[in-house]
Protein backbone atom coordinates (compact mmCIF):
# COMPACT_ATOMS: atom_id res chain seq x y z
CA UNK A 1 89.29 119.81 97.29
CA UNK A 2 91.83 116.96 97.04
CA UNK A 3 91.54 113.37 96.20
CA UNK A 4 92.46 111.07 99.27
CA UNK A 5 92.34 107.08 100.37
CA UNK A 6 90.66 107.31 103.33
CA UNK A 7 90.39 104.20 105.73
CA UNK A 8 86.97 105.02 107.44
CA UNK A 9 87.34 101.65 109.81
CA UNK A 10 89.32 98.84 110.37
CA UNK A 11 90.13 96.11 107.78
CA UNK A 12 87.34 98.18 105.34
CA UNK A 13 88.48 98.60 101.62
CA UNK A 14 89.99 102.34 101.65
CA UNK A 15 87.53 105.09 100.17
CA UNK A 16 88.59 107.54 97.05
CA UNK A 17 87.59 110.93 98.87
CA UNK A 18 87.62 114.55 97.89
CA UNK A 19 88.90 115.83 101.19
CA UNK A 20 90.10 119.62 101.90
CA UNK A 21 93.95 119.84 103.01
CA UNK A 22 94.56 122.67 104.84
CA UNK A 23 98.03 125.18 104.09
CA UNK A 24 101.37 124.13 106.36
CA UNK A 25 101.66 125.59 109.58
CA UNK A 26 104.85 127.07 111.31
CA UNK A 27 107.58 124.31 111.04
CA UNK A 28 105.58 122.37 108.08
CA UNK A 29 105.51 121.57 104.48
CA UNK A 30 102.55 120.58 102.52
CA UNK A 31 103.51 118.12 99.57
CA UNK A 32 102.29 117.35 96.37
CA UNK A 33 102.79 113.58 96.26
CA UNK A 34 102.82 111.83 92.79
CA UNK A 35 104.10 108.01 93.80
CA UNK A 36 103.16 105.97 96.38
CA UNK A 37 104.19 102.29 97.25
CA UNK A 38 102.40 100.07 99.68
CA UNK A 39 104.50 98.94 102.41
CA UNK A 40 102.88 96.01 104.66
CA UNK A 41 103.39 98.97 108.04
CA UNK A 42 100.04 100.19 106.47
CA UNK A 43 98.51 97.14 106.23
CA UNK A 44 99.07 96.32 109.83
CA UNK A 45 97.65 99.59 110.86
CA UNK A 46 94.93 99.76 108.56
CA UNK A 47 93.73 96.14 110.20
CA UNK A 48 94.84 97.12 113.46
CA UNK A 49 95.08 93.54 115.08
CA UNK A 50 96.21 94.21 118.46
CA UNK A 51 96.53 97.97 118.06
CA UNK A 52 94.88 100.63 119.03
CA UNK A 53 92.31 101.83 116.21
CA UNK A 54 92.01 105.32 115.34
CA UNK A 55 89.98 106.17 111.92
CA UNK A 56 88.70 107.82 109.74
CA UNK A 57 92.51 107.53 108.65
CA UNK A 58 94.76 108.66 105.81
CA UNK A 59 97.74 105.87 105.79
CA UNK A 60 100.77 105.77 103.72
CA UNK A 61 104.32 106.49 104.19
CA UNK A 62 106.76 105.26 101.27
CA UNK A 63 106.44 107.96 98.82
CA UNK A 64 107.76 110.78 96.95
CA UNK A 65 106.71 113.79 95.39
CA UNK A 66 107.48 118.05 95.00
CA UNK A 67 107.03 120.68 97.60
CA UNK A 68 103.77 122.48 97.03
CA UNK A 69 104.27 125.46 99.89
CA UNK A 70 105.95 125.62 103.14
CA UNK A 71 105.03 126.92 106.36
CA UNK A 72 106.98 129.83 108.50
CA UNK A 73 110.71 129.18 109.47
CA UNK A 74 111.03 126.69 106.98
CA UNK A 75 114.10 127.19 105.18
CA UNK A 76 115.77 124.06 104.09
CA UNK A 77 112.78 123.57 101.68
CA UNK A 78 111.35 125.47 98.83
CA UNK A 79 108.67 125.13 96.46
CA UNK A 80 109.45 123.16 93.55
CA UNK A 81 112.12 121.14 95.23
CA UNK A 82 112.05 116.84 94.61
CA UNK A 83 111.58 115.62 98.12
CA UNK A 84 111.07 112.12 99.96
CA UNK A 85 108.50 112.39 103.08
CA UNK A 86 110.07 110.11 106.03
CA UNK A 87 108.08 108.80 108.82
CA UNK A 88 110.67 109.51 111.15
CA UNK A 89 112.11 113.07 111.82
CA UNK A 90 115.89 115.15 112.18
CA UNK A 91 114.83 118.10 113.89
CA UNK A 92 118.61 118.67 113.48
CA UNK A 93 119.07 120.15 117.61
CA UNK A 94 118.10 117.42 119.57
CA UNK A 95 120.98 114.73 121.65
CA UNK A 96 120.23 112.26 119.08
CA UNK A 97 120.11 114.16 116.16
CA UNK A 98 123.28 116.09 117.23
CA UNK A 99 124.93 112.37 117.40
CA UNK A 100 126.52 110.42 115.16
CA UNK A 101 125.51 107.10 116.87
CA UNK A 102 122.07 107.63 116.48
CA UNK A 103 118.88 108.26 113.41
CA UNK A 104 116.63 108.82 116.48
CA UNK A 105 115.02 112.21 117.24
CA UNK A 106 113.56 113.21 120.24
CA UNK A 107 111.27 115.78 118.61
CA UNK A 108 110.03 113.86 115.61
CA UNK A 109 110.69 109.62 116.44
CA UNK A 110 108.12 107.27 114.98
CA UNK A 111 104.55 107.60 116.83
CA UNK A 112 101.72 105.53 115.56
CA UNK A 113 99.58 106.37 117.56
CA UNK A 114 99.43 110.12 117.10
CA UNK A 115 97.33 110.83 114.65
CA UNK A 116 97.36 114.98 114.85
CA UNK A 117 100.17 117.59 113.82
CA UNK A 118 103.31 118.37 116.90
CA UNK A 119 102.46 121.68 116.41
CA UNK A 120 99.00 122.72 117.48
CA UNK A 121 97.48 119.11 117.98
CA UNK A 122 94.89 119.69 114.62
CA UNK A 123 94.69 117.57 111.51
CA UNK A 124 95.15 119.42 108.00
CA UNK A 125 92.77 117.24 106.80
CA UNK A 126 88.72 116.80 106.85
CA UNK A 127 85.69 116.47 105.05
CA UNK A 128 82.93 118.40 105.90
CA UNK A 129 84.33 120.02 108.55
CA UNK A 130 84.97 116.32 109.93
CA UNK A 131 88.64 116.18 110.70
CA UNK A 132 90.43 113.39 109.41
CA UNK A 133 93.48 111.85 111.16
CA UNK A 134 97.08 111.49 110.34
CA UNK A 135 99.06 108.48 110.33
CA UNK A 136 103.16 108.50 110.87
CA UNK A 137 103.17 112.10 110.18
CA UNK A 138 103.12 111.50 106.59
CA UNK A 139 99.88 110.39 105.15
CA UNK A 140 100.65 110.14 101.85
CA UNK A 141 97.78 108.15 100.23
CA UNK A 142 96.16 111.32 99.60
CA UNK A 143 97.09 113.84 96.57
CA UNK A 144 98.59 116.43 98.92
CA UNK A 145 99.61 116.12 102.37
CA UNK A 146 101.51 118.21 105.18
CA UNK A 147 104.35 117.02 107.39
CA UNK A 148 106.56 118.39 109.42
CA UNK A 149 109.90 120.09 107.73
CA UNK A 150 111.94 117.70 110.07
CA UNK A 151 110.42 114.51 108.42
CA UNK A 152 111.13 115.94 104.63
CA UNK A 153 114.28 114.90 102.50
CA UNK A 154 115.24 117.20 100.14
CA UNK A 155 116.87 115.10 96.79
CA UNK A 156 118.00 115.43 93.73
CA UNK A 157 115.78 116.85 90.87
CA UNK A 158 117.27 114.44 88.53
CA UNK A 159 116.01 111.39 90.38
CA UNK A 160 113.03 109.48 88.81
CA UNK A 161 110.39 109.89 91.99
CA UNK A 162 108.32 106.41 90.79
CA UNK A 163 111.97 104.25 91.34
CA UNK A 164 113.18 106.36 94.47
CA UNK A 165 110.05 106.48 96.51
CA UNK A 166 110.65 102.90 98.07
CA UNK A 167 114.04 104.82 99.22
CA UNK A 168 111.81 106.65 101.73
CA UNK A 169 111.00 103.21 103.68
CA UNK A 170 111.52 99.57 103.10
CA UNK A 171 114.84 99.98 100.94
CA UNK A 172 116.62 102.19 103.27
CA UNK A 173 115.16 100.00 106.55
CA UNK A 174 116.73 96.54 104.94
CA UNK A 175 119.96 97.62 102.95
CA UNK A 176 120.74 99.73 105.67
CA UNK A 177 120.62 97.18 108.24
CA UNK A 178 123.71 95.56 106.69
CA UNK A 179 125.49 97.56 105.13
CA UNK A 180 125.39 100.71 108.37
CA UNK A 181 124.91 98.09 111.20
CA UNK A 182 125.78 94.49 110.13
CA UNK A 183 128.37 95.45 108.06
CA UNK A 184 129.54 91.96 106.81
CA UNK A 185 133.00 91.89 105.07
CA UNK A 186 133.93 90.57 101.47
CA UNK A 187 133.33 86.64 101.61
CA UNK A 188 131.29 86.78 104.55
CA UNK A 189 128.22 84.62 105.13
CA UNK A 190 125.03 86.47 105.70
CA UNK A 191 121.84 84.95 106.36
CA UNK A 192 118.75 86.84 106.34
CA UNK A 193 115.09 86.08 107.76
CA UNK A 194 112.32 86.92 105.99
CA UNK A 195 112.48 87.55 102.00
CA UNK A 196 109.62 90.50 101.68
CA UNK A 197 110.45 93.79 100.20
CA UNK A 198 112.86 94.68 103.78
CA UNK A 199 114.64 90.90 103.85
CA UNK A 200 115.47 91.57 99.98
CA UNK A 201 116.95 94.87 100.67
CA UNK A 202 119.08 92.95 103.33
CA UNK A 203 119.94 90.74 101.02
CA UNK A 204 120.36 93.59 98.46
CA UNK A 205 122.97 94.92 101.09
CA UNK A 206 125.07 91.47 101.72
CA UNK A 207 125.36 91.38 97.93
CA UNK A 208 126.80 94.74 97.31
CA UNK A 209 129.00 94.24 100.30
CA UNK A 210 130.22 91.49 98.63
CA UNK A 211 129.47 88.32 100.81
CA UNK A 212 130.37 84.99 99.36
CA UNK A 213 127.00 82.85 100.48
CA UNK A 214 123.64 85.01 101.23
CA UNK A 215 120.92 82.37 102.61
CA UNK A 216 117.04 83.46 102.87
CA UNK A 217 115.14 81.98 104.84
CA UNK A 218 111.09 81.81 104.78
CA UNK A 219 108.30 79.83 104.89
CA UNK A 220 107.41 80.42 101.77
CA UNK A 221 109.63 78.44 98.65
CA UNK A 222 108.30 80.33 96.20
CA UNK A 223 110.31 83.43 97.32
CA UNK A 224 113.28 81.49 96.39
CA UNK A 225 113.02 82.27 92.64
CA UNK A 226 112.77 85.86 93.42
CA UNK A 227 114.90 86.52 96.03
CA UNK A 228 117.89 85.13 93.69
CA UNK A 229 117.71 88.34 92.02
CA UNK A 230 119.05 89.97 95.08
CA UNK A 231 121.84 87.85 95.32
CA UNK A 232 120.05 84.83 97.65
CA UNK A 233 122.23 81.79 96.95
CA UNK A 234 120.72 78.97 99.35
CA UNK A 235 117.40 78.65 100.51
CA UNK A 236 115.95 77.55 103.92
CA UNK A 237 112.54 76.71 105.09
CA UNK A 238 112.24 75.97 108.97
CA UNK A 239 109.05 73.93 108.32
CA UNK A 240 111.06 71.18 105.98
CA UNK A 241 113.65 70.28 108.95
CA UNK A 242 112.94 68.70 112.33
CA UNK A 243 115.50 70.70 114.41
CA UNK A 244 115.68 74.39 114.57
CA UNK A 245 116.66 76.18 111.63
CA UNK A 246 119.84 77.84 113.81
CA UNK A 247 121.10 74.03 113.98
CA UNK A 248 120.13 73.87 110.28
CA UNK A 249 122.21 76.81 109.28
CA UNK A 250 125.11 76.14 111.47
CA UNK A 251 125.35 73.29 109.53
CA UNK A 252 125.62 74.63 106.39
CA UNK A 253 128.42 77.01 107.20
CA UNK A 254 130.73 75.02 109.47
CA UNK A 255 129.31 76.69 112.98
CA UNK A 256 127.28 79.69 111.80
CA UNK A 257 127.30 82.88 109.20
CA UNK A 258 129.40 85.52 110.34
CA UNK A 259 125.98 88.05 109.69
CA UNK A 260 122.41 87.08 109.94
CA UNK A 261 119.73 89.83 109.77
CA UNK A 262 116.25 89.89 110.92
CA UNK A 263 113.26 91.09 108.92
CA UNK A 264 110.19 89.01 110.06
CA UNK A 265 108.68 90.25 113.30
CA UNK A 266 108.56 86.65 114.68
CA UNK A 267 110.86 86.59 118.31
CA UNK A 268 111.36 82.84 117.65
CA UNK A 269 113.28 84.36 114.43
CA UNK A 270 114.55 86.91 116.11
CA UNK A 271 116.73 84.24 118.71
CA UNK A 272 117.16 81.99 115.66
CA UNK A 273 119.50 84.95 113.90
CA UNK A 274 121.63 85.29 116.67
CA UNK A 275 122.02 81.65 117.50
CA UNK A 276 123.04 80.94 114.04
CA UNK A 277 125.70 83.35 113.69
CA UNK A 278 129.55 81.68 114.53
CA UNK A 279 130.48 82.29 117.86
CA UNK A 280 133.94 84.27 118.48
CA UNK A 281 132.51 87.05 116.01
CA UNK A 282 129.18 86.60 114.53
CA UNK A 283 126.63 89.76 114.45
CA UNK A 284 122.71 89.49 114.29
CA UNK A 285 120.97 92.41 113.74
CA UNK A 286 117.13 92.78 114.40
CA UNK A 287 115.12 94.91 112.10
CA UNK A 288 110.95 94.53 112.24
CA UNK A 289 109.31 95.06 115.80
CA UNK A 290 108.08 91.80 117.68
CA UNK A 291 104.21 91.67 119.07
CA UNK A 292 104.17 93.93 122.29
CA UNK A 293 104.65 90.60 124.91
CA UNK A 294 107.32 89.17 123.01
CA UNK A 295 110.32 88.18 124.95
CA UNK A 296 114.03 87.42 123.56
CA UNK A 297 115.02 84.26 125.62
CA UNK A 298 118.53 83.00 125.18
CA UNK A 299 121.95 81.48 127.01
CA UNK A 300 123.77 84.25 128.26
CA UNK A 301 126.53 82.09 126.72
CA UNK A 302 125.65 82.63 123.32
CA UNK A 303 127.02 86.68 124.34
CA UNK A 304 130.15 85.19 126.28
CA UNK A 305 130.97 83.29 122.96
CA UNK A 306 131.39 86.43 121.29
CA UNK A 307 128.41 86.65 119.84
CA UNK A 308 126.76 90.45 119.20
CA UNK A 309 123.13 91.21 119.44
CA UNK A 310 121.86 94.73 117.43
CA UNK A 311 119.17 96.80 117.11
CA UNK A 312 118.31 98.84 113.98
CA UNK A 313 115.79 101.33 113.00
CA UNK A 314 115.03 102.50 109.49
CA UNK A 315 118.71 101.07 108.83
CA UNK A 316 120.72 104.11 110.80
CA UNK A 317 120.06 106.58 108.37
CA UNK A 318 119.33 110.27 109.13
CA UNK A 319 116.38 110.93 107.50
CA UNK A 320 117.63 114.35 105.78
CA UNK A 321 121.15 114.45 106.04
CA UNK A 322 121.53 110.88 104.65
CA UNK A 323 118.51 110.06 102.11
CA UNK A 324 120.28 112.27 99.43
CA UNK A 325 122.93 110.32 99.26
CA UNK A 326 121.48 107.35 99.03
CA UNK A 327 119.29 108.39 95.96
CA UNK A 328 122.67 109.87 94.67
CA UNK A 329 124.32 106.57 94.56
CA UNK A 330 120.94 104.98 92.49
CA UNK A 331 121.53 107.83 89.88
CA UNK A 332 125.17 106.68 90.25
CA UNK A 333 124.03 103.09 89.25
CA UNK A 334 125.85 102.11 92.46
CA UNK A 335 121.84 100.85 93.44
CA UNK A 336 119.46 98.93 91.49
CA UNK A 337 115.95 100.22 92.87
CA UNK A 338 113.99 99.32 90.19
CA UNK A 339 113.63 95.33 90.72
CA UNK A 340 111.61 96.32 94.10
CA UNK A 341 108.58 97.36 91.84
CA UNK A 342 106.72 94.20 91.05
CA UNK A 343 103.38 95.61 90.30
CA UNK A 344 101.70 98.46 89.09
CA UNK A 345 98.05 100.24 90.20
CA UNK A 346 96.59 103.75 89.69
CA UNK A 347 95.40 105.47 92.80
CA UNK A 348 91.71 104.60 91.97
CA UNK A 349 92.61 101.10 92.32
CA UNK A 350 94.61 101.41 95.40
CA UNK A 351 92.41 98.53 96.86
CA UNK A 352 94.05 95.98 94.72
CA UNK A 353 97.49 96.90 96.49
CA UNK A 354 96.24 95.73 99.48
CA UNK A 355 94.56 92.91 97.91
CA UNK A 356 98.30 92.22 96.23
CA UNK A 357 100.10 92.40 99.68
CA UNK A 358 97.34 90.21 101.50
CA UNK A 359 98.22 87.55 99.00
CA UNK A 360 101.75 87.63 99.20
CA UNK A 361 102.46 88.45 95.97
CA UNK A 362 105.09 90.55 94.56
CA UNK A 363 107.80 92.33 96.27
CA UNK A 364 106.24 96.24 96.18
CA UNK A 365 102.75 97.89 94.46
CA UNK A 366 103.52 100.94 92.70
CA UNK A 367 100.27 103.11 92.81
CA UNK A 368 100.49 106.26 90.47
CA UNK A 369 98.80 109.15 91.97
CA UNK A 370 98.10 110.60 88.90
CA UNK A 371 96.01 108.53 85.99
């Protein structure tokens, strides 16, 4: 019997649970996870506004932990070996895996809605004999968990898992998006829309790139303070101007930044980024996913200015031919990770996380799986 979070129903505090994880099948890896940290993704699904509900529920996704056993054929993981579990897959055969334009997989892309294992359509969890469903194919708010080999990153031993778990998720979404897909030159300007944990990575990204002016913009001021840490140098709230907060920006940088990234959700944001970015050459790259009906409205002109519109998903990284690396360079100090940990809970009190995020406070919870 193992200790699990269990979201029984929507929007209901999560329930400490001794559950029974069953052994990896073919193709799978059961992990021992030791770090989790809450990413808002699970807070969306465990209120399920809008979405389609499907409980009782294990949720989480940004974590990290050891290989516990593996199932037949796989051979790219052992027991013993310091791994990050990825909510998106390589299956390592498929078009997209077998391109270098692409992080998608055909075998293993993001389904939220599945809440069973690809391989036989069963949970590995349940509680007397009830099963109990998966969620991103990683479910790691419980103390062991099985995912499929594909969505496992094998990393460095040497790498501390409670500062390299938020590698597995919001880090890698938000740096990546600049520095893989954005990719804004020394002494460019770089705005950036929303200033949570995947906006500060963005931000994180502009610094190291080297841009000259990095301006956040929220709705909330007191992100300001914060974000400065991750090299934000001008602030902008759309609710203290009376014309849009493209025009406002535009402004500021003598007809638009030459990179503006998207990390809010909002569409309206979403056409703000690319209007603000200078025509002739500016680059807006969209990040979170819009509501379902959302529609991108815009001048076709703002394109035949010279403008470039971008899509990005968990910042073009490969999930396990990439991750490594990127933990390499924060043992490398060529990363700071640690500043993304704002708070700290132990699993018992994984309520509070949520509690934490609902508030808006802090960038990332930390919840230590073992007390």
């Amino acid at each position: 019997m193992r200790a699990a979070a269990v979201a029984w129903e929507a929007g209901k505090p999560l329930s400490i649970e001794n559950i029974e994880v069953a052994p990896p099948g073919k193709g799978e890896v059961r992990l021992k996870i030791l770090f989790n940290s809450l990413c808002r993704t699970d807070v969306y699904w465990w209120d399920v506004k809008g979405q389609n509900p499907l409980f009782p529920r294990i949720l989480g996704h940004e974590a990290s932990g050891i290989v516990e056993s593996v199932g037949e054929g796989v051979t790219h993981l052992k027991p013993g070996d310091h791994a990050l579990p990825i909510f998106t897959g390589e299956c390592g055969e498929c078009k997209y895996c077998k391109s270098e334009e692409s992080n998608l997989c055909e075998v293993l892309r993001i389904n939220s809605d599945r809440g069973v294992m690809l391989s036989d359509g069963k949970t590995r969890f349940s509680k007397n004999g009830q099963p109990i469903y998966h969620f991103l194919g990683t479910s790691t708010f419980s103390e062991y968990t099985v995912l499929h080999a594909g969505c496992v990153a094998k990393i460095n031993p040497a790498a501390p898992l409670d500062k390299v778990c938020v590698v597995s998720c919001g880090f890698c979404t938000g740096f990546g998006a600049t520095v893989n897909v954005a990719k804004p030159k020394p002494n460019d300007t770089v705005a950036v829309f929303g200033l949570g944990a995947v906006g500060l990575a963005a931000c994180e990204g502009a610094r190291v790139s080297g841009a000259s002016r990095i301006i956040g913009v929220d709705l909330l001021p007191s992100r300001f303070e914060q974000a400065k840490q991750f090299g934000v140098t001008e602030f902008v709230n759309p609710k203290e101007h009376n014309k849009p907060v493209q025009e406002v920006i535009a402004e500021m940088t003598d007809g638009g930044v030459d990179r503006a990234i998207e990390c809010t959700g909002n569409i309206q944001a979403s056409i703000s980024a690319l209007e603000c970015t200078h025509d002739g050459w500016g680059v807006a790259v969209l990040v979170s996913v819009p509501k379902k009906d959302a529609e991108f409205k815009t001048h076709p002109m703002k394109f035949m200015e010279g403008r470039t519109l971008k899509g990005t998903f968990y910042g073009h990284y490969k999930p396990r031919t990439d991750i490594p690396s990127v933990v390499e360079k924060y043992l490398n100090k060529e990363l700071e990770l640690d500043k993304f940990i704002t708070h700290t809970v132990p699993f018992s009190e994984i309520n509070k996380a949520f509690d934490l995020m609902l508030r808006g406070e802090g960038i990332r919870c930390f919840i230590c799986m073992e007390e």
